[in-house]
PDB file of N, CA and C in Angstrom:
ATOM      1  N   UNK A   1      17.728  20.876   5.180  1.00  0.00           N
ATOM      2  CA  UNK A   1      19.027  20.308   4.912  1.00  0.00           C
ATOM      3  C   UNK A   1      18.824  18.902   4.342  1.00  0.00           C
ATOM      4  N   UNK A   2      19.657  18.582   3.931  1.00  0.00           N
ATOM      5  CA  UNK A   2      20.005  17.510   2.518  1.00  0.00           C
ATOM      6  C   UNK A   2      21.131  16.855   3.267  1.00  0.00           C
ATOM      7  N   UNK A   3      20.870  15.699   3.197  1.00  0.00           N
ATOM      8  CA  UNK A   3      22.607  14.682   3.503  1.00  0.00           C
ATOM      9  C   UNK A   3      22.489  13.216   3.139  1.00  0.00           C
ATOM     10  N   UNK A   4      23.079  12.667   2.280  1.00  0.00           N
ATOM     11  CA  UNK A   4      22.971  10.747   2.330  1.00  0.00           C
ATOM     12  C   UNK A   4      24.079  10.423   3.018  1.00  0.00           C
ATOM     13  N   UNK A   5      23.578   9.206   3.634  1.00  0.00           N
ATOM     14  CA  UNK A   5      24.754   8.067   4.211  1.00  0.00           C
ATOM     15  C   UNK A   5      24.484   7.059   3.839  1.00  0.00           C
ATOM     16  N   UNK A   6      25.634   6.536   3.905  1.00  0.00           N
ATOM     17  CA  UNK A   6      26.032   4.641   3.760  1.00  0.00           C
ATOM     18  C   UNK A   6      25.122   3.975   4.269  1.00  0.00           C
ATOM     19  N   UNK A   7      24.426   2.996   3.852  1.00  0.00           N
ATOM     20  CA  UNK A   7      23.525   1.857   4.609  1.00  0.00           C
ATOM     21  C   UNK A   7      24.768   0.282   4.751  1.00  0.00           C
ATOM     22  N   UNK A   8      25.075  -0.026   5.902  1.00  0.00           N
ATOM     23  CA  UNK A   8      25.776  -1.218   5.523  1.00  0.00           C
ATOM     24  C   UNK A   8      25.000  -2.274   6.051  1.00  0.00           C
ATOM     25  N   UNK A   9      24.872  -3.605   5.071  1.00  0.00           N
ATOM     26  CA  UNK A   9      24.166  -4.139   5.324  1.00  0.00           C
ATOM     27  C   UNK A   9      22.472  -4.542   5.512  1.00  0.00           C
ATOM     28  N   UNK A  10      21.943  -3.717   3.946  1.00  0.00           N
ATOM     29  CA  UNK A  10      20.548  -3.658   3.784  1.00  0.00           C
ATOM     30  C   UNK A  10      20.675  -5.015   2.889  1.00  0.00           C
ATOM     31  N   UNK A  11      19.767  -5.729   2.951  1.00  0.00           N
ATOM     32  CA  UNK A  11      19.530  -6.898   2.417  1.00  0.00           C
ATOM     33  C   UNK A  11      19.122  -7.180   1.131  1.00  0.00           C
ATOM     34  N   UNK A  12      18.074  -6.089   0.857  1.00  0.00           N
ATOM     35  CA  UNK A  12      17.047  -6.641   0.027  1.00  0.00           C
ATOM     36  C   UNK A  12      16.288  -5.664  -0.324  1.00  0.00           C
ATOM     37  N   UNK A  13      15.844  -5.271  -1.557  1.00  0.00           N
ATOM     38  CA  UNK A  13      14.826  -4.240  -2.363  1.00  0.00           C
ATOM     39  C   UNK A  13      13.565  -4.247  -1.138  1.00  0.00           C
ATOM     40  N   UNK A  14      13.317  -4.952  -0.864  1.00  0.00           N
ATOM     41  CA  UNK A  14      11.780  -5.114  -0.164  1.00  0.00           C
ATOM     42  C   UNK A  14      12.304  -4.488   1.100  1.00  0.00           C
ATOM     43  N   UNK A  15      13.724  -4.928   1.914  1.00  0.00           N
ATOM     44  CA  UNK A  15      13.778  -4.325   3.101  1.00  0.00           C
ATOM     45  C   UNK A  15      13.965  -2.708   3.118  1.00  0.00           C
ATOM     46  N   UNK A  16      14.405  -2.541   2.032  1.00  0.00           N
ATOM     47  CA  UNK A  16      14.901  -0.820   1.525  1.00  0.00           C
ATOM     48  C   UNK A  16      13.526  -0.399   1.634  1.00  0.00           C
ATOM     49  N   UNK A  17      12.341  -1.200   1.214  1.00  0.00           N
ATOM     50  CA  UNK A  17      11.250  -0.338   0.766  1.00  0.00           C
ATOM     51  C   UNK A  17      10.554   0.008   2.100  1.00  0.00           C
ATOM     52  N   UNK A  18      10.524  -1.352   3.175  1.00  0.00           N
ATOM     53  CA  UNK A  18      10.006  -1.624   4.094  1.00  0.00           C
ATOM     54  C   UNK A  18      10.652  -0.257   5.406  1.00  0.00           C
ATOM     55  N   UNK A  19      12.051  -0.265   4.965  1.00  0.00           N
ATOM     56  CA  UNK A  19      12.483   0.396   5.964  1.00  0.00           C
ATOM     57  C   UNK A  19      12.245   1.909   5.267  1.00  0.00           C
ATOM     58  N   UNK A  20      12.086   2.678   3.997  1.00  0.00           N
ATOM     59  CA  UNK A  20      11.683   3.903   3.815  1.00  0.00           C
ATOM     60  C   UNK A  20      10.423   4.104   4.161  1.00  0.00           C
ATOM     61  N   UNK A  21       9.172   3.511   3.994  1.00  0.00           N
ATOM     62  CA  UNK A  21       8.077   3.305   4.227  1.00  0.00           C
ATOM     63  C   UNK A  21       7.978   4.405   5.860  1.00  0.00           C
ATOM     64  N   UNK A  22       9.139   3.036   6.634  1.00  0.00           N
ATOM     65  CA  UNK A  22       8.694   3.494   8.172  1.00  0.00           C
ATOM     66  C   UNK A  22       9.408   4.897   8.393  1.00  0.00           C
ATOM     67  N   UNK A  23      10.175   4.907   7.902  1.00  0.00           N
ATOM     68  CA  UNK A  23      11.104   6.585   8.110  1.00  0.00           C
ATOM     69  C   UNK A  23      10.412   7.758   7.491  1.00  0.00           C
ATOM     70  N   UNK A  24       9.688   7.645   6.381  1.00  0.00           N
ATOM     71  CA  UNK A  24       9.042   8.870   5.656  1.00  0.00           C
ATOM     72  C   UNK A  24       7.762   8.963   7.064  1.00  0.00           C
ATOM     73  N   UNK A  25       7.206   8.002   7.685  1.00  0.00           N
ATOM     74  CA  UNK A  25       6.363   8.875   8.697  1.00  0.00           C
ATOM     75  C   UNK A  25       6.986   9.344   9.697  1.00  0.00           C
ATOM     76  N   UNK A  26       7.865   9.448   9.705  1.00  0.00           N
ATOM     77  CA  UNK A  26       8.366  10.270  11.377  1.00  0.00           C
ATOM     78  C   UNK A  26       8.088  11.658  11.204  1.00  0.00           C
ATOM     79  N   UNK A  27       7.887  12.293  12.665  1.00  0.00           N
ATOM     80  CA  UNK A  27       7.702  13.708  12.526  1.00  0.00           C
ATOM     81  C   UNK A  27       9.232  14.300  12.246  1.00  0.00           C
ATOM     82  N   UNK A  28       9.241  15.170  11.446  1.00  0.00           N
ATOM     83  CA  UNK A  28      10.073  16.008  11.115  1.00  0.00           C
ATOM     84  C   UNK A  28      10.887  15.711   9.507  1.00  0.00           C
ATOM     85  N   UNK A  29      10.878  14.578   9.020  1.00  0.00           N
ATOM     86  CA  UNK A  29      11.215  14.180   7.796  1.00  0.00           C
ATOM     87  C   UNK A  29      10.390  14.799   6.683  1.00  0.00           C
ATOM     88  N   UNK A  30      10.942  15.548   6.341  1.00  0.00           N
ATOM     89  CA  UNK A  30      10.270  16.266   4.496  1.00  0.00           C
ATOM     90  C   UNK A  30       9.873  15.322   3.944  1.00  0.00           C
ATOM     91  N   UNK A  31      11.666  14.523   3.379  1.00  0.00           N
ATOM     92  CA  UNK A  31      11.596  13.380   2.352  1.00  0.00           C
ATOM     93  C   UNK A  31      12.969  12.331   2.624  1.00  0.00           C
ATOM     94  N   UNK A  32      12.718  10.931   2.093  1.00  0.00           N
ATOM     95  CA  UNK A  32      13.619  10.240   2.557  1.00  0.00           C
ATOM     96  C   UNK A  32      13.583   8.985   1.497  1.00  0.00           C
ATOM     97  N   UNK A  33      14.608   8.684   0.842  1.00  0.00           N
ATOM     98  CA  UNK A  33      14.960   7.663   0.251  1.00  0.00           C
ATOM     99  C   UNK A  33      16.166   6.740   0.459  1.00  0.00           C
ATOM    100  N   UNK A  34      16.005   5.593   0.221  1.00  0.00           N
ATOM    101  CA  UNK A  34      16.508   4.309   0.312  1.00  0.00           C
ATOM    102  C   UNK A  34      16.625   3.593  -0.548  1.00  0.00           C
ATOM    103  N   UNK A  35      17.894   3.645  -1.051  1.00  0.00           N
ATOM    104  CA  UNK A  35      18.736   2.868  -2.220  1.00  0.00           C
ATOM    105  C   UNK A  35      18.931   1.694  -2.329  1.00  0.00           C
ATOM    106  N   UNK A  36      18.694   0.413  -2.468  1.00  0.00           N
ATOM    107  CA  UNK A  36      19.183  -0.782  -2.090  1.00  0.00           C
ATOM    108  C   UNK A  36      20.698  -0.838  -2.903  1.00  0.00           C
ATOM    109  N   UNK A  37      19.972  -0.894  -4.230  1.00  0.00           N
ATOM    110  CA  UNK A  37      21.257  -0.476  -5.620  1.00  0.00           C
ATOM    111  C   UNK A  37      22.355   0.189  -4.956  1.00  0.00           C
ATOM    112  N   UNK A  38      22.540   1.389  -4.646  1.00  0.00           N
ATOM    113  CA  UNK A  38      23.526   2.191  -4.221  1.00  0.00           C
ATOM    114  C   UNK A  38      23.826   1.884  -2.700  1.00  0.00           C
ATOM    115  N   UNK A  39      23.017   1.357  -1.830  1.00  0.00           N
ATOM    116  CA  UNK A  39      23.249   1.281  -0.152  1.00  0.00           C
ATOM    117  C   UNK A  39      23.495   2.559   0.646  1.00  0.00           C
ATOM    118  N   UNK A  40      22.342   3.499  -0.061  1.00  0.00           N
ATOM    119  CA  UNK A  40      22.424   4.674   0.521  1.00  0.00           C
ATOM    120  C   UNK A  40      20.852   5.113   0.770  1.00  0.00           C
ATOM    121  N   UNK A  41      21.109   6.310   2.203  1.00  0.00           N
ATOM    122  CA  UNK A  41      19.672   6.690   2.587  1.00  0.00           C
ATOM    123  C   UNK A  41      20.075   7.904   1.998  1.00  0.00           C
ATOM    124  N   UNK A  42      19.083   9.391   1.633  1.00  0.00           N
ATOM    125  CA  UNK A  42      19.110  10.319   1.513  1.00  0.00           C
ATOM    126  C   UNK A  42      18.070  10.953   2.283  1.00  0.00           C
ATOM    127  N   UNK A  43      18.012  11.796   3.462  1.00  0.00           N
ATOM    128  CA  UNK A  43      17.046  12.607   4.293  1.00  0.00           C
ATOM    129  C   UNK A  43      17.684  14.033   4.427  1.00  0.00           C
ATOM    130  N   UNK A  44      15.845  14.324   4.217  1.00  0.00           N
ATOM    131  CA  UNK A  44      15.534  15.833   3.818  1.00  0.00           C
ATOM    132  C   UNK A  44      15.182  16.175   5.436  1.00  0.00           C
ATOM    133  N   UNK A  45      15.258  17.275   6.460  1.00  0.00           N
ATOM    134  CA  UNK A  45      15.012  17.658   7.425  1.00  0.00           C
ATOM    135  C   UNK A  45      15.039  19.301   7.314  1.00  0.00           C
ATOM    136  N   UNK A  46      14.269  19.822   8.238  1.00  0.00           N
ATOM    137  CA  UNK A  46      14.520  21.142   8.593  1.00  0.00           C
ATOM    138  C   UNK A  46      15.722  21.421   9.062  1.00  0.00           C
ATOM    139  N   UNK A  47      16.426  22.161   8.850  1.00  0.00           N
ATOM    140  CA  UNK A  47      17.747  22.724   9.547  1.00  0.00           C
ATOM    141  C   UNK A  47      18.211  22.335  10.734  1.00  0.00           C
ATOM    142  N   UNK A  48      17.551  23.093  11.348  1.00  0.00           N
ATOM    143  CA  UNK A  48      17.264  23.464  12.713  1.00  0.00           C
ATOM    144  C   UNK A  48      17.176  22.429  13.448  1.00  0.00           C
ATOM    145  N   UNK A  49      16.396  21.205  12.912  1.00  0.00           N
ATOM    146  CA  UNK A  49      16.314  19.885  13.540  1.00  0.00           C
ATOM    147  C   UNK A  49      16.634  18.686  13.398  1.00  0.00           C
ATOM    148  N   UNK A  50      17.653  18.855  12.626  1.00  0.00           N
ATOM    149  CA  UNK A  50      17.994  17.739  11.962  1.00  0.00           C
ATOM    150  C   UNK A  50      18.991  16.740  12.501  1.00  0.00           C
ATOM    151  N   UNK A  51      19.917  17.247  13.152  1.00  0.00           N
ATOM    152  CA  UNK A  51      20.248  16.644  14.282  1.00  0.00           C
ATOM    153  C   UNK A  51      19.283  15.377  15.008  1.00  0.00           C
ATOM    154  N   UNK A  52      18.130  16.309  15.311  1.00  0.00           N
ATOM    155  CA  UNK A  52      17.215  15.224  16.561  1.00  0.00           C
ATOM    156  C   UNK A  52      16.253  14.230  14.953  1.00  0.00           C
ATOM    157  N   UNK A  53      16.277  14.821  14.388  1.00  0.00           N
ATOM    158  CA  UNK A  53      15.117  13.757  13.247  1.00  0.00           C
ATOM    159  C   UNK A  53      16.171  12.932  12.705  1.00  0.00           C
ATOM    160  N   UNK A  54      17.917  13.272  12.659  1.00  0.00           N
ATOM    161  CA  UNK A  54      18.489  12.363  12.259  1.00  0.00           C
ATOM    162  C   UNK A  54      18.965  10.855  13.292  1.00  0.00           C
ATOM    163  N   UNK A  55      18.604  11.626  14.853  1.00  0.00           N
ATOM    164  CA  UNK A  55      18.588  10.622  15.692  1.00  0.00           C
ATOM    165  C   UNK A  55      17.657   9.521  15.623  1.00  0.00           C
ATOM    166  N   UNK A  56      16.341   9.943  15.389  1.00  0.00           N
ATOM    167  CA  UNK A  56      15.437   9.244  15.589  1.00  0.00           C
ATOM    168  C   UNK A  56      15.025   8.281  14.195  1.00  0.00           C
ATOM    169  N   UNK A  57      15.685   8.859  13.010  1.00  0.00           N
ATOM    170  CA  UNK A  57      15.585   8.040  11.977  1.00  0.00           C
ATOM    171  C   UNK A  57      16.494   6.431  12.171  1.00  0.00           C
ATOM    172  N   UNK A  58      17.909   6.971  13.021  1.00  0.00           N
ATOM    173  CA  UNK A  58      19.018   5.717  13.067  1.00  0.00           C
ATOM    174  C   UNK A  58      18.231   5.276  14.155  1.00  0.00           C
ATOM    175  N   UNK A  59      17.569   5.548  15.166  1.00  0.00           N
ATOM    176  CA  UNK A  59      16.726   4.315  16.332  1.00  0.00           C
ATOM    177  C   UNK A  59      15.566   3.484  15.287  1.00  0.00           C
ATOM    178  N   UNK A  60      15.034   4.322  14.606  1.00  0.00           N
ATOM    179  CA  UNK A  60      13.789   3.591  13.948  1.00  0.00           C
ATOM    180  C   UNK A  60      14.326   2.466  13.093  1.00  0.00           C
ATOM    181  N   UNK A  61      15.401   3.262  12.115  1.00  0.00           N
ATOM    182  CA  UNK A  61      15.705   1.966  11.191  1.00  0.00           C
ATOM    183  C   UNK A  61      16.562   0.804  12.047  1.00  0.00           C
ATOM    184  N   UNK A  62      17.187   0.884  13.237  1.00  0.00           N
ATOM    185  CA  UNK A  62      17.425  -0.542  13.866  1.00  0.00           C
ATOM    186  C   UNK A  62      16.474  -0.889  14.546  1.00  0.00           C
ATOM    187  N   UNK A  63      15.084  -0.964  14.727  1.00  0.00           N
ATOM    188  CA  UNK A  63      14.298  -1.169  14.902  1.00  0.00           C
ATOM    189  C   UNK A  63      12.942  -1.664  14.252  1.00  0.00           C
ATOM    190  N   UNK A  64      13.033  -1.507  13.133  1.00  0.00           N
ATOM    191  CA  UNK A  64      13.150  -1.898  12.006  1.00  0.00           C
ATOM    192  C   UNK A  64      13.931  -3.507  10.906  1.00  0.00           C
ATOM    193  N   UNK A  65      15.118  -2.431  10.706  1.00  0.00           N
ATOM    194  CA  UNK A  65      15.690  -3.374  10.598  1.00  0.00           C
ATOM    195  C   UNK A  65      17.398  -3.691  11.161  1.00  0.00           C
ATOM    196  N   UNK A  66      17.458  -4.711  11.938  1.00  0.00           N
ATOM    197  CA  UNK A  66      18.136  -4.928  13.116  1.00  0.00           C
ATOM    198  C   UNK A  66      19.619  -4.864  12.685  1.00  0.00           C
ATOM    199  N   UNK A  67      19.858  -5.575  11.308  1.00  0.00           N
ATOM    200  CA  UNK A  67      20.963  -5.849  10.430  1.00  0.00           C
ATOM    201  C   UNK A  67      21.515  -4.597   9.860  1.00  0.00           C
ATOM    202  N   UNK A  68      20.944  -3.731   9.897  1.00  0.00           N
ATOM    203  CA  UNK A  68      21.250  -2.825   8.789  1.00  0.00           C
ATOM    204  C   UNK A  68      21.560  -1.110   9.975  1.00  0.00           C
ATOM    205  N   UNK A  69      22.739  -0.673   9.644  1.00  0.00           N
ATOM    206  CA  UNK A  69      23.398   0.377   9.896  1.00  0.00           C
ATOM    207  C   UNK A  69      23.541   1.859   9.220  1.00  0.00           C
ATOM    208  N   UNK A  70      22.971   2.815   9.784  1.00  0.00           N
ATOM    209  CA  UNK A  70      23.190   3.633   9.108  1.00  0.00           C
ATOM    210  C   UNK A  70      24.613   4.641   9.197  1.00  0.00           C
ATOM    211  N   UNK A  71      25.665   4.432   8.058  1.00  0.00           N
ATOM    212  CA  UNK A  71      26.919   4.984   8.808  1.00  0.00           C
ATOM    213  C   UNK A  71      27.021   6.279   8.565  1.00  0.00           C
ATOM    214  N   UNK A  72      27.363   6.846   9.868  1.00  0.00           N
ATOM    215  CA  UNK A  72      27.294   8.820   9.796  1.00  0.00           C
ATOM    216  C   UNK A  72      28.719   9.273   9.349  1.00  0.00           C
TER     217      UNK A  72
END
């Protein structure tokens, strides 16, 4: 499964890069991009799990980066 959301509040080309960087290693992510231009994420997941890899992507990126929201 395929879905983008809103990023509100990404700062900066470098933080977009910084914060895809850390999300493309999580287990269960295919593929994952981060727009600064547009303020959008796009993640690729298995079906089935996407739910829990979409949880763990919104803990990582505020953890990450503290400012920045991913809106569902």
């Amino acid at each position: 499964m395929r879905k983008s959301f809103r990023l509100d509040e990404i700062d900066c080309a470098n933080c977009a890069l910084k914060l895809q960087d850390a999300l493309a290693q999580l287990e269960g992510v295919e593929s994952v991009s981060v727009n600064f231009l547009t303020q959008k994420l796009t993640l690729t997941a298995a079906d089935d799990r996407f739910d829990a890899v979409l949880d763990q992507v919104v803990k990582t990126a505020a953890r990450i980066e503290p400012d920045c929201e991913i809106v569902r």
